[in-house]
Protein backbone atom coordinates (compact mmCIF):
# COMPACT_ATOMS: atom_id res chain seq x y z
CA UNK A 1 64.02 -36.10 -2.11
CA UNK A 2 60.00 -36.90 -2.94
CA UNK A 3 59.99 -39.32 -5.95
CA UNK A 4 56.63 -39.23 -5.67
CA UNK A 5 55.20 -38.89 -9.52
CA UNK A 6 51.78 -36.44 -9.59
CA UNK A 7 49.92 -35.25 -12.24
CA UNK A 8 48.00 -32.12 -13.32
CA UNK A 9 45.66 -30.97 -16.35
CA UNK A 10 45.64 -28.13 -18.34
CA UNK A 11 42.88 -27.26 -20.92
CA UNK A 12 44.62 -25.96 -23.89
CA UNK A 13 43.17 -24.85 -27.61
CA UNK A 14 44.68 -28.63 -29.17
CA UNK A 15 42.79 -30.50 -26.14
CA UNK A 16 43.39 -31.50 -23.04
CA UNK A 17 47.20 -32.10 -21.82
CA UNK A 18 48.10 -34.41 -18.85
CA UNK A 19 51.38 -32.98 -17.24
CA UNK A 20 53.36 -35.71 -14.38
CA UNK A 21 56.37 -34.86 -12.67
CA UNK A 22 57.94 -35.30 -9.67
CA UNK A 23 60.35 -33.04 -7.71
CA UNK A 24 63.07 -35.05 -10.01
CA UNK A 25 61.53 -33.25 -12.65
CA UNK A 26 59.01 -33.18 -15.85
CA UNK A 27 58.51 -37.14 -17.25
CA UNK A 28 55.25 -36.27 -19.56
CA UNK A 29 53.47 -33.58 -21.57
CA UNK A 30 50.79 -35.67 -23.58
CA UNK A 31 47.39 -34.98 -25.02
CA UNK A 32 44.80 -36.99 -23.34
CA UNK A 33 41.16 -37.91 -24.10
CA UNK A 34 38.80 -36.06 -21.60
CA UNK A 35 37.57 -39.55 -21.02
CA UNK A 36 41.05 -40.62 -19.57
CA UNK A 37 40.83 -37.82 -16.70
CA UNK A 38 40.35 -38.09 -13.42
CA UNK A 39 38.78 -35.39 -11.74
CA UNK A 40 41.68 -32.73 -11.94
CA UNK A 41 42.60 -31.27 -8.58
CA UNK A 42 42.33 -27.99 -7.63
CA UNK A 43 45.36 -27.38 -6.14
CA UNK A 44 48.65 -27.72 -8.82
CA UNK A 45 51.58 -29.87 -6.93
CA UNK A 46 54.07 -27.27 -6.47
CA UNK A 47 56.86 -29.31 -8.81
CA UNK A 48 54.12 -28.98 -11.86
CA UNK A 49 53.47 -25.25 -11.25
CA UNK A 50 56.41 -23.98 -13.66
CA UNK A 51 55.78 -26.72 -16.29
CA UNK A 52 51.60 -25.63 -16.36
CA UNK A 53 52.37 -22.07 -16.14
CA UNK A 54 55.05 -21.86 -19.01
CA UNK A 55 52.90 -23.99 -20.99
CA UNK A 56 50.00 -21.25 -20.54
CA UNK A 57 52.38 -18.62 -21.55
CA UNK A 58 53.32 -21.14 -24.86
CA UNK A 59 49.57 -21.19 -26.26
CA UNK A 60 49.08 -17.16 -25.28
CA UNK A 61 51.94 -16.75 -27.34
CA UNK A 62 54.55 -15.24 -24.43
CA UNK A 63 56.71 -18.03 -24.21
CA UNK A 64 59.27 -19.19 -26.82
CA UNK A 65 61.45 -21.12 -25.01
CA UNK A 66 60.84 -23.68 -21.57
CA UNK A 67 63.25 -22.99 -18.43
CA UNK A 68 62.34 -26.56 -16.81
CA UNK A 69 63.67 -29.52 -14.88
CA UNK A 70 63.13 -32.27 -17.31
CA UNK A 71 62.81 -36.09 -16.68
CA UNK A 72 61.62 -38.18 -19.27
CA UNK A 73 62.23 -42.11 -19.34
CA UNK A 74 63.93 -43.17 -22.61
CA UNK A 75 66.88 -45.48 -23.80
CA UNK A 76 70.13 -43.22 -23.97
CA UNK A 77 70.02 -43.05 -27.73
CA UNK A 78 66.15 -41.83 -27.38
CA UNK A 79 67.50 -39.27 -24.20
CA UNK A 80 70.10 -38.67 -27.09
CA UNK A 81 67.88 -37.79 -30.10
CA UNK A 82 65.28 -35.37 -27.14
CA UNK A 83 68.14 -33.41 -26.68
CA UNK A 84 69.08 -32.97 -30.57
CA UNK A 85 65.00 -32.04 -30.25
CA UNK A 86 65.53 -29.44 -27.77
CA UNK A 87 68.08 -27.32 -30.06
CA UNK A 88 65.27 -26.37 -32.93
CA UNK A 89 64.63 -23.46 -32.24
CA UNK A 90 60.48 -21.92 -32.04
CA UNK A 91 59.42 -20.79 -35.25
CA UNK A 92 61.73 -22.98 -36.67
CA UNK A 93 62.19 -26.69 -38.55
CA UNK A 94 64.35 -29.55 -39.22
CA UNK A 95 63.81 -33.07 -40.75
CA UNK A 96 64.22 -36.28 -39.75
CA UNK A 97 67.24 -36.78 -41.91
CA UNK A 98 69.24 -33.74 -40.27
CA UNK A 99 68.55 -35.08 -36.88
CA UNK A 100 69.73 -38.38 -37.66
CA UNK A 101 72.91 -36.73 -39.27
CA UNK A 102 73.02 -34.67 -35.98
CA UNK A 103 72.61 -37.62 -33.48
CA UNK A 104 74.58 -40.65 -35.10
CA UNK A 105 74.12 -41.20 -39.01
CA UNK A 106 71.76 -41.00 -41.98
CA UNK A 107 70.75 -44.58 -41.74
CA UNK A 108 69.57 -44.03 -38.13
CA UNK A 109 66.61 -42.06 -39.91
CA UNK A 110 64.02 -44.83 -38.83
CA UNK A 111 65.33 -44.85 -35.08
CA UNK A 112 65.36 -41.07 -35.44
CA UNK A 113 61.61 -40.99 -36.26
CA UNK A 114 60.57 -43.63 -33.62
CA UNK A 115 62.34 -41.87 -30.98
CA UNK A 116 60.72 -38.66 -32.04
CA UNK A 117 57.17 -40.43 -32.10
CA UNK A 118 58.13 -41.51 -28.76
CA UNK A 119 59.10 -38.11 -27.01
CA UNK A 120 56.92 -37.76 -23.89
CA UNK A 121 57.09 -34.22 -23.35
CA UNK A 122 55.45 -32.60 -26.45
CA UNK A 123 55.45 -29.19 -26.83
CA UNK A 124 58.34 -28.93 -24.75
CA UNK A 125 60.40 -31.15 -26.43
CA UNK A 126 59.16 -29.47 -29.99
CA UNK A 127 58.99 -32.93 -31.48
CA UNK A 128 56.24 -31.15 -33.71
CA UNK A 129 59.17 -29.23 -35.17
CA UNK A 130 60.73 -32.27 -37.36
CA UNK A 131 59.34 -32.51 -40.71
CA UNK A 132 59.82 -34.19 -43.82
CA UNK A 133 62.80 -33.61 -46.19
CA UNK A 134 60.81 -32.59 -48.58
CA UNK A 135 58.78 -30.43 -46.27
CA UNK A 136 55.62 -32.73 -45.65
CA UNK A 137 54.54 -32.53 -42.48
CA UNK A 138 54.55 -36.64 -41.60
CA UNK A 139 53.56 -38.02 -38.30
CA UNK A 140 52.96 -36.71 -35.02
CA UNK A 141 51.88 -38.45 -31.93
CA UNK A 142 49.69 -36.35 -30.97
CA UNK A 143 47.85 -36.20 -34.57
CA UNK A 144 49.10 -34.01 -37.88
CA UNK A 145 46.21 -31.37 -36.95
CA UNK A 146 48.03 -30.44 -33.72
CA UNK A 147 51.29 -30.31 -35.47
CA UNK A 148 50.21 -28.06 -38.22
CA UNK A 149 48.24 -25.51 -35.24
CA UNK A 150 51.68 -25.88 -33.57
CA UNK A 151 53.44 -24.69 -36.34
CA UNK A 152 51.46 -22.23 -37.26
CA UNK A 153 51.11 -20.64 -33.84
CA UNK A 154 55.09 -20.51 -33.62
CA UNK A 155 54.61 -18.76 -37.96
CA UNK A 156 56.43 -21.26 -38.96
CA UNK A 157 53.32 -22.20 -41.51
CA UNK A 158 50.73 -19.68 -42.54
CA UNK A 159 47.18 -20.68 -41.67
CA UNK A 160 45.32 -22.28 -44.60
CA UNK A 161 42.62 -20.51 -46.07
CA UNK A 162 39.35 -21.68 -45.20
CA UNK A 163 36.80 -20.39 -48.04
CA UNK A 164 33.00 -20.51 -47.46
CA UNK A 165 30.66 -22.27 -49.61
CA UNK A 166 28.06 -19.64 -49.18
């Protein structure tokens, strides 16, 4: 089997995303600078076409859920804390402290949040779904302005009002 790792890039309306995979499966989903880019090929290596076109169907709003191979690198209680990830379902939240609860115990709530920070597939593994207790929406990776669009494209937050000064 081709353990070849490839990547691809997909233009989305939080930035750019670099997707890599190999025919193992998907190892990343991360926003990238445009300044980090190669040139992106034209032609999508056939074990990224699923993972680019579900993602496309995620940001039109078609897609609630991701039917793909995945492969990300992680210790086994990081692989372990992903998974609890993978079980929130769209539209929906949890905090820290429940996945820590879920995965091992309350006082794992740090390793819980650095394991979340360190999720390489966002979007796919809806790290952007795990909030404060109290609601707050602390930390994301990819920066708190994509987490809040992320929620509020899956109505889990209403957009804030913008009001005009003129």
């Amino acid at each position: 089997m081709d353990k070849q790792n490839y990547s691809t890039y997909l233009s989305t309306p939080l930035g750019l995303l670099r997707i890599s995979g190999s025919e193992q499966g998907l190892a990343e989903v991360k926003f990238c600078e445009e300044s980090e880019t190669a040139i992106p090929e034209k032609q999508v290596p056939a074990c990224l076409q699923d993972a680019q076109r579900q993602l496309e169907e995620y940001f039109a709003g078609s897609r609630r859920t991701f039917e793909l191979r995945l492969a990300p690198l992680g210790t086994p209680f990081q692989q372990q804390v992903w998974q609890e990830l993978q079980l929130i379902p769209f539209g929906k939240t949890s905090s820290y402290l429940a996945v820590s609860c879920a995965v091992s115990t309350e006082k794992a709530i740090r390793a819980v949040g650095a394991a979340n920070g360190r999720n390489p597939l966002c979007i796919v593994v809806p790290c952007h779904r795990v909030i404060g207790s109290d609601g707050s929406l602390t930390g994301y990776a990819g920066g708190l302005w994509r987490k809040e669009w992320l929620l509020q494209h899956e109505g889990v937050l209403k957009p804030s009002k913008q009001y005009s000064l003129f």
